[in-house]
Protein backbone atom coordinates (compact mmCIF):
# COMPACT_ATOMS: atom_id res chain seq x y z
CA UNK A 1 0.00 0.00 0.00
CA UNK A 2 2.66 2.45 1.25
CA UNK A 3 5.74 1.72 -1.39
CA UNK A 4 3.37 3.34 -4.20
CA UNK A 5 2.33 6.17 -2.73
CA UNK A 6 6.28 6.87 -1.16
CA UNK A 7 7.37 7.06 -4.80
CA UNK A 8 5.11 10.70 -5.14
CA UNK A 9 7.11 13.17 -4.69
CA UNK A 10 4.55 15.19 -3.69
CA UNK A 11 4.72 13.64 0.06
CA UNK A 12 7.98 14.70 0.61
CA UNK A 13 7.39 18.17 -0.76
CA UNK A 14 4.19 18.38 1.94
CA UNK A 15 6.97 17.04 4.43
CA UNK A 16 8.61 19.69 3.74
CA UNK A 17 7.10 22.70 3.41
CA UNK A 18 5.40 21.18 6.77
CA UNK A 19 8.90 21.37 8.03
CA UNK A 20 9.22 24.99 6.56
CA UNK A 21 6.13 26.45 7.77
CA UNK A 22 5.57 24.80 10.81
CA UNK A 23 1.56 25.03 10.04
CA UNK A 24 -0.49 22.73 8.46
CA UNK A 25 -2.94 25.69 7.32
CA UNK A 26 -0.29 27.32 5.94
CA UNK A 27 1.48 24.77 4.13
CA UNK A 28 -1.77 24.35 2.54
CA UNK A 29 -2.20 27.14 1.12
CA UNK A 30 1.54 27.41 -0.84
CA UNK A 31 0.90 24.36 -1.68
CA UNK A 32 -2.55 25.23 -2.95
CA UNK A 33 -4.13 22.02 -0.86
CA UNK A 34 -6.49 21.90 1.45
CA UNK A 35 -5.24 21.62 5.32
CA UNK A 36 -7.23 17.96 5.66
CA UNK A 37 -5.22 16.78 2.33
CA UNK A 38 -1.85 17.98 4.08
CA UNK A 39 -2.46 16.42 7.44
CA UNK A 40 -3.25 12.96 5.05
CA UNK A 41 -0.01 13.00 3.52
CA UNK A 42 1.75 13.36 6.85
CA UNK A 43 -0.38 10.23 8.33
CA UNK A 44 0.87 8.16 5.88
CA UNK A 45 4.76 9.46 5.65
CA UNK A 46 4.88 8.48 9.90
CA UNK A 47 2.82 5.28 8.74
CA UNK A 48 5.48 4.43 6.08
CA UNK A 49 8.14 5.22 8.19
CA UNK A 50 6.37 3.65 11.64
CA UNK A 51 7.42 6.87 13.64
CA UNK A 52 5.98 10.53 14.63
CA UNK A 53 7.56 13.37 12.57
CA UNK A 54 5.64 16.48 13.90
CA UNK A 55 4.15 16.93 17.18
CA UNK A 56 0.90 18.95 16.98
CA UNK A 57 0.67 21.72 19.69
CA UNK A 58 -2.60 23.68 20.00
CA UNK A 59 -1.12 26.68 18.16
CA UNK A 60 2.21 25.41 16.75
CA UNK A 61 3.72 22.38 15.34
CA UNK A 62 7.21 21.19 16.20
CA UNK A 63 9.31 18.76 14.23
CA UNK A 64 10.35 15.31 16.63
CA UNK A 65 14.13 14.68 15.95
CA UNK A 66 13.00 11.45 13.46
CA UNK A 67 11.54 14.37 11.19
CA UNK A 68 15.07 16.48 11.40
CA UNK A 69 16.69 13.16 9.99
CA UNK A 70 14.36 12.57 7.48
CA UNK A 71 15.09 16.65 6.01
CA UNK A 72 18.05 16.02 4.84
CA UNK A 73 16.78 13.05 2.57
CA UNK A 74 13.92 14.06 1.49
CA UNK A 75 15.49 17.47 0.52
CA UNK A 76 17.96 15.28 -1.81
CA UNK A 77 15.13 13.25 -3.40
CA UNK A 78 12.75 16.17 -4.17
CA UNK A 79 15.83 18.22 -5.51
CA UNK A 80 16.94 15.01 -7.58
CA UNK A 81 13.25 14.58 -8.96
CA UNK A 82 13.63 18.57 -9.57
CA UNK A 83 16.42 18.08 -11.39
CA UNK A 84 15.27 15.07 -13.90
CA UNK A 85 12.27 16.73 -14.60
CA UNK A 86 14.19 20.20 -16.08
CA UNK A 87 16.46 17.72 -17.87
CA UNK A 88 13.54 16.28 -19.28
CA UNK A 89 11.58 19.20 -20.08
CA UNK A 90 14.54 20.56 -22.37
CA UNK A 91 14.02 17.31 -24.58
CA UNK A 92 11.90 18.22 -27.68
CA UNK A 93 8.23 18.11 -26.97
CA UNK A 94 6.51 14.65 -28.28
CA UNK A 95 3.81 14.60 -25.48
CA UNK A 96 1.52 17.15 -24.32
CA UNK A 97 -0.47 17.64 -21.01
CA UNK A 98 -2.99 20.38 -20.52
CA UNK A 99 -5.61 20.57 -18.61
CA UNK A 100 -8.66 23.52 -18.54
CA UNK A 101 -11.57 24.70 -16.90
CA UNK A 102 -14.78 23.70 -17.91
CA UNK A 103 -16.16 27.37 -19.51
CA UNK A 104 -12.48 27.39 -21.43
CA UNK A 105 -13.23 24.20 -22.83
CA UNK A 106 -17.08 25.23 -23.87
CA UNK A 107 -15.42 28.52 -25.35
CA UNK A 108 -12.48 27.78 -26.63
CA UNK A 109 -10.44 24.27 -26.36
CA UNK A 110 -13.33 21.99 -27.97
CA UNK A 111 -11.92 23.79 -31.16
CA UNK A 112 -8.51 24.17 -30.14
CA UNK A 113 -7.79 20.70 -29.75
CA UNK A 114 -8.74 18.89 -33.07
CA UNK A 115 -6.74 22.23 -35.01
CA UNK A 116 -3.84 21.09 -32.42
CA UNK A 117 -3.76 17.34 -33.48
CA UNK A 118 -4.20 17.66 -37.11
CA UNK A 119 -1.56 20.19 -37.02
CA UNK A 120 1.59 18.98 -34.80
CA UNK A 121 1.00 15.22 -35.92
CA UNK A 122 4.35 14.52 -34.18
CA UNK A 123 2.79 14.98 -30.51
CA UNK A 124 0.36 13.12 -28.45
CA UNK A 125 -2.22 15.08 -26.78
CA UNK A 126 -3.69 14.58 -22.89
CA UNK A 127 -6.37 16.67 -21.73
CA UNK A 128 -8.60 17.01 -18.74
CA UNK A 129 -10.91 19.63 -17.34
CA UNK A 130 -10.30 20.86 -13.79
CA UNK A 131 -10.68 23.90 -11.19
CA UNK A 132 -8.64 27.22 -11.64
CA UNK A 133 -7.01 25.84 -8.47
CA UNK A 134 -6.24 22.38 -9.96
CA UNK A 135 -4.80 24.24 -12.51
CA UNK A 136 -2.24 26.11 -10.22
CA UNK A 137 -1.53 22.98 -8.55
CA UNK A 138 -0.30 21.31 -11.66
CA UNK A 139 1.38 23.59 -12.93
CA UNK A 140 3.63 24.33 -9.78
CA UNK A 141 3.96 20.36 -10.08
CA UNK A 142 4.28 20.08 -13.59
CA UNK A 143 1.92 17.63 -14.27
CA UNK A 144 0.90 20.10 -17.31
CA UNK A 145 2.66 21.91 -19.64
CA UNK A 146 -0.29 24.54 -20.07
CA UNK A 147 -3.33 25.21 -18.57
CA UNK A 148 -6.44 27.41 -19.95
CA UNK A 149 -9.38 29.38 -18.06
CA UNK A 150 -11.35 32.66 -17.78
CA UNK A 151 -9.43 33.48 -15.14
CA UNK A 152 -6.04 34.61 -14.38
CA UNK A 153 -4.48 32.82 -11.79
CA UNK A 154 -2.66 34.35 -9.00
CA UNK A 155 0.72 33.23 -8.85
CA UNK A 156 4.31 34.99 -9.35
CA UNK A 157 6.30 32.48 -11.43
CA UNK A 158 2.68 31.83 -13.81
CA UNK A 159 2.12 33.68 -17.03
CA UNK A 160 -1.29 34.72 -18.02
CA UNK A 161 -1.68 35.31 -21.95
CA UNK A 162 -4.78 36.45 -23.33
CA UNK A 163 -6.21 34.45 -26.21
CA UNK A 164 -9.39 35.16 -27.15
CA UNK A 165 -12.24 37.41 -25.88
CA UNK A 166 -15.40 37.05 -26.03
CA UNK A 167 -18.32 39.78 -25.83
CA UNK A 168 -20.81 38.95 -23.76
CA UNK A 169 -25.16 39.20 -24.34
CA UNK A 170 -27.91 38.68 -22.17
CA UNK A 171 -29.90 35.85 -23.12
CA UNK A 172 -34.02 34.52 -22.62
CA UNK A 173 -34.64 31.32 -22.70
CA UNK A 174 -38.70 30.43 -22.76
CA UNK A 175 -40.16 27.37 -20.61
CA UNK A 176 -42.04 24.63 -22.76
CA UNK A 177 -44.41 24.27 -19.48
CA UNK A 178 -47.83 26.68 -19.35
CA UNK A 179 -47.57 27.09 -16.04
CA UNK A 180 -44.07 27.91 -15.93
CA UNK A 181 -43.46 30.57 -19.16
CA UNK A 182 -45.16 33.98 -17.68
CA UNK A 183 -42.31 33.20 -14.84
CA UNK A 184 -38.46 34.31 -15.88
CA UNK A 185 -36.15 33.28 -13.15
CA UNK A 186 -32.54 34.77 -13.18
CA UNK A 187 -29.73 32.60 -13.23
CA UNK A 188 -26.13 34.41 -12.26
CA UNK A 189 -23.74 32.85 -14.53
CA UNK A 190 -20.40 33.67 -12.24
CA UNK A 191 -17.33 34.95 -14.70
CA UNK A 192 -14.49 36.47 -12.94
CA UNK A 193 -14.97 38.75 -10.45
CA UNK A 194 -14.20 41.92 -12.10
CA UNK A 195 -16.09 40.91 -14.61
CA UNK A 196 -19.37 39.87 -12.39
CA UNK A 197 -18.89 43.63 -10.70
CA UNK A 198 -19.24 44.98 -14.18
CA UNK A 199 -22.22 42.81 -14.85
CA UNK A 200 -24.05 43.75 -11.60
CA UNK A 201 -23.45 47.41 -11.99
CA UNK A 202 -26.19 46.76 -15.52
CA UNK A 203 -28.04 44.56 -14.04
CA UNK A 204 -27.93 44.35 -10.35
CA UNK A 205 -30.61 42.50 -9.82
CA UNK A 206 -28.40 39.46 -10.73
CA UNK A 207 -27.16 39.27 -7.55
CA UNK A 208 -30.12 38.14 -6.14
CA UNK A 209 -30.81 35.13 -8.98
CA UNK A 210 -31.97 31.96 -7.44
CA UNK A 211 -29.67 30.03 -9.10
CA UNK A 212 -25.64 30.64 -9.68
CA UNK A 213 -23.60 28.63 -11.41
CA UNK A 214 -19.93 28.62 -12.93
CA UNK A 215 -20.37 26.51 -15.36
CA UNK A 216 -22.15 27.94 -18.68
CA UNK A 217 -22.85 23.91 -19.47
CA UNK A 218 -25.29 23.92 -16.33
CA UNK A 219 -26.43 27.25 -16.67
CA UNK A 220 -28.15 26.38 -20.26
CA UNK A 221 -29.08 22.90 -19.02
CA UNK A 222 -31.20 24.92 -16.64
CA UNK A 223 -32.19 27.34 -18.92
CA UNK A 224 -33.15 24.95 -21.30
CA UNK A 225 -35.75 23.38 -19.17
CA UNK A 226 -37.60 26.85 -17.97
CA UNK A 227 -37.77 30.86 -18.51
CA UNK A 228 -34.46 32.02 -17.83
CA UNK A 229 -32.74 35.12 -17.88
CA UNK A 230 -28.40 34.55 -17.99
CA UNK A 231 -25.17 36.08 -19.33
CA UNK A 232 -24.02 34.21 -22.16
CA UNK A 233 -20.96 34.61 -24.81
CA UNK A 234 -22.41 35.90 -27.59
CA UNK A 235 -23.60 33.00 -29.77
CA UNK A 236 -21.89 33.84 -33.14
CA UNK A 237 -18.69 33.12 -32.07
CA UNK A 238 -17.04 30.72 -34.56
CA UNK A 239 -14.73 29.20 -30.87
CA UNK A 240 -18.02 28.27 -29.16
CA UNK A 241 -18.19 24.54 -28.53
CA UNK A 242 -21.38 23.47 -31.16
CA UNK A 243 -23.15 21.41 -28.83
CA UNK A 244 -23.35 24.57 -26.81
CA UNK A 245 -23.80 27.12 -29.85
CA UNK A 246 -27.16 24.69 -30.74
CA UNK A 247 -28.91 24.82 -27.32
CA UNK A 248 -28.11 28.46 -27.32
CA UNK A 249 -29.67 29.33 -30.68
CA UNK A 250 -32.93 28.24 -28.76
CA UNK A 251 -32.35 31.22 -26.74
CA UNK A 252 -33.17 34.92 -27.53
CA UNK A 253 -30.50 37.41 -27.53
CA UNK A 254 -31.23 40.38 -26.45
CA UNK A 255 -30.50 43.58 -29.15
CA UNK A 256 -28.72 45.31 -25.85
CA UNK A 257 -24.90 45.78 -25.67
CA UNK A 258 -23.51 44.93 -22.64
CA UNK A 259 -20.16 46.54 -23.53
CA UNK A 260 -18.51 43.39 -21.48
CA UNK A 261 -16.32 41.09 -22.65
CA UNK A 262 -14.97 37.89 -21.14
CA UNK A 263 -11.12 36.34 -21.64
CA UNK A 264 -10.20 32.78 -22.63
CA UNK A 265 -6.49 33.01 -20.84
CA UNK A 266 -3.52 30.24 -21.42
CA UNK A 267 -1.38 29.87 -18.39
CA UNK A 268 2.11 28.76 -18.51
CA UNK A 269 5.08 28.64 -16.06
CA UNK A 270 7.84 31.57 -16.56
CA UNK A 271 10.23 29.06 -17.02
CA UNK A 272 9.87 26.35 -19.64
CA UNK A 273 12.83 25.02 -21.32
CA UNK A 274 10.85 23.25 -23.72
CA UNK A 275 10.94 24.36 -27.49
CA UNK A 276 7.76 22.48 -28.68
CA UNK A 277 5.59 23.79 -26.13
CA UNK A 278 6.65 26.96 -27.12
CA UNK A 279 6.38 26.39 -30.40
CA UNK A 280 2.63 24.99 -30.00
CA UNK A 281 1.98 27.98 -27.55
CA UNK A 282 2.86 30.43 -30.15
CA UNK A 283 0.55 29.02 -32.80
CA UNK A 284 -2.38 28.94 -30.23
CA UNK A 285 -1.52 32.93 -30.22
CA UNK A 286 -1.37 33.20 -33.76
CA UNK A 287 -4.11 35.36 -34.91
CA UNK A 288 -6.07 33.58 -37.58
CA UNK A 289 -6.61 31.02 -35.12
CA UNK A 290 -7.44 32.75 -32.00
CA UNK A 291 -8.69 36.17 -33.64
């Protein structure tokens, strides 16, 4: 059970920024976990290794001296792993991890991604669809070697490049129940906060909608079903996903500008010695593509 997990390096790191810290909350957060996922990895490093490594004080944490033993290890392993992976990364680019969040995908990377694999044939292709901080997370640990959202993501040694924007409409959707059409329930579709200020500022009566959401997949699910009221992307957009761009085209757009526009961002580390990602990154930038 415990030799497959000791071969993450991500224990160790917990160890140590544990170590670092001295607080599990803490440690959490620059690591972008949550405090109960911090105080699992621990359990099972002092199960592994059949000994205490931190005692737990009401208000502090101090290291036992098995812990100060185990620094100096697990300082060389996690700089080792450090190491291959930069040696690695400055290999030419055949595989290619990325990850997004769900709205990116809707708006942008359901298009992206067959363009990618007809045109750099060479590489294989993972992708998966996670939470803005997932996407930090991975990053940092370089499970991915990009990540997209509509957000930009708070951290020093991440880039944020803008790819695409996208004007935003307010949209009606009309309820195939009798009882149900007369009624028009507002559903607050949540972009990122700037943006949502902006929104409320038009129409602040959003911020009292029923129903929020951040994911424009539920938001027309629900709309589809009754009289709704929602911020959409505008639904001419060539990028929109077309399973989205049908149920939308049920919907009436309303003649109003908003004057708002949302951002499709890719996120990359500062520091990638890697000249097919950045060779794949640039194309993603190129205008005809993402204009």
């Amino acid at each position: 059970m415990f030799t497959g997990f000791f071969m993450d390096v991500r224990f160790l790191t917990t160890f140590l920024e544990v170590a670092e810290t001295r607080h599990f909350g803490r440690a959490a957060d620059n690591l972008f976990l949550t405090q109960s996922a911090v105080s699992a990895r621990i359990k099972l490093l002092e199960e592994y290794f059949n000994t205490v490594l931190f005692i737990r004080h009401r208000n502090s944490i101090q290291i036992t001296p098995a812990g100060e033993k185990l620094l100096p290890f697990a300082r060389r392993l996690a700089d080792t792993l450090t190491d291959a992976r930069k040696l690695l990364a400055e290999e030419e680019c055949q595989h290619v991890s990325c990850a997004s969040t769900q709205n990116a995908f809707a708006l942008f990377m359901s298009s992206m991604l067959p363009t990618l694999l007809s045109s750099f044939s060479q590489m294989s292709f993972r992708h998966e669809v996670s939470s803005s901080e997932q996407l930090t997370r991975h990053l940092h640990e370089h499970r991915i070697d990009f990540a997209l959202s509509t957000n930009k993501l708070k951290a020093d040694d991440i880039v944020d490049i803008p790819l695409l924007e996208f004007p935003l409409s307010v949209f009606e959707s009309s309820s195939t129940d009798a009882a149900d059409s007369q009624e028009l329930q507002d559903i607050n579709v949540e972009w990122a906060s700037h943006i949502n200020d902006d929104i409320y500022e038009r129409l602040p009566e959003l911020r009292k909608a029923r129903f929020r959401t951040s994911s424009i997949d539920v938001a027309t699910s629900i709309a589809s079903q009754r009289a709704c009221r929602l911020i959409l992307p505008s639904a001419n957009h060539e990028h929109i996903d077309q399973r989205l761009r049908n149920t939308m085209q049920s919907f009436k757009q309303s003649p109003d500008k908003l004057n708002i526009k949302a951002v499709v961002y890719l996120h990359k580390l500062k520091k990638v010695n890697n000249t097919g990602i950045e060779e794949l990154i640039q194309f993603m930038q190129n205008d005809e593509f993402s204009s």
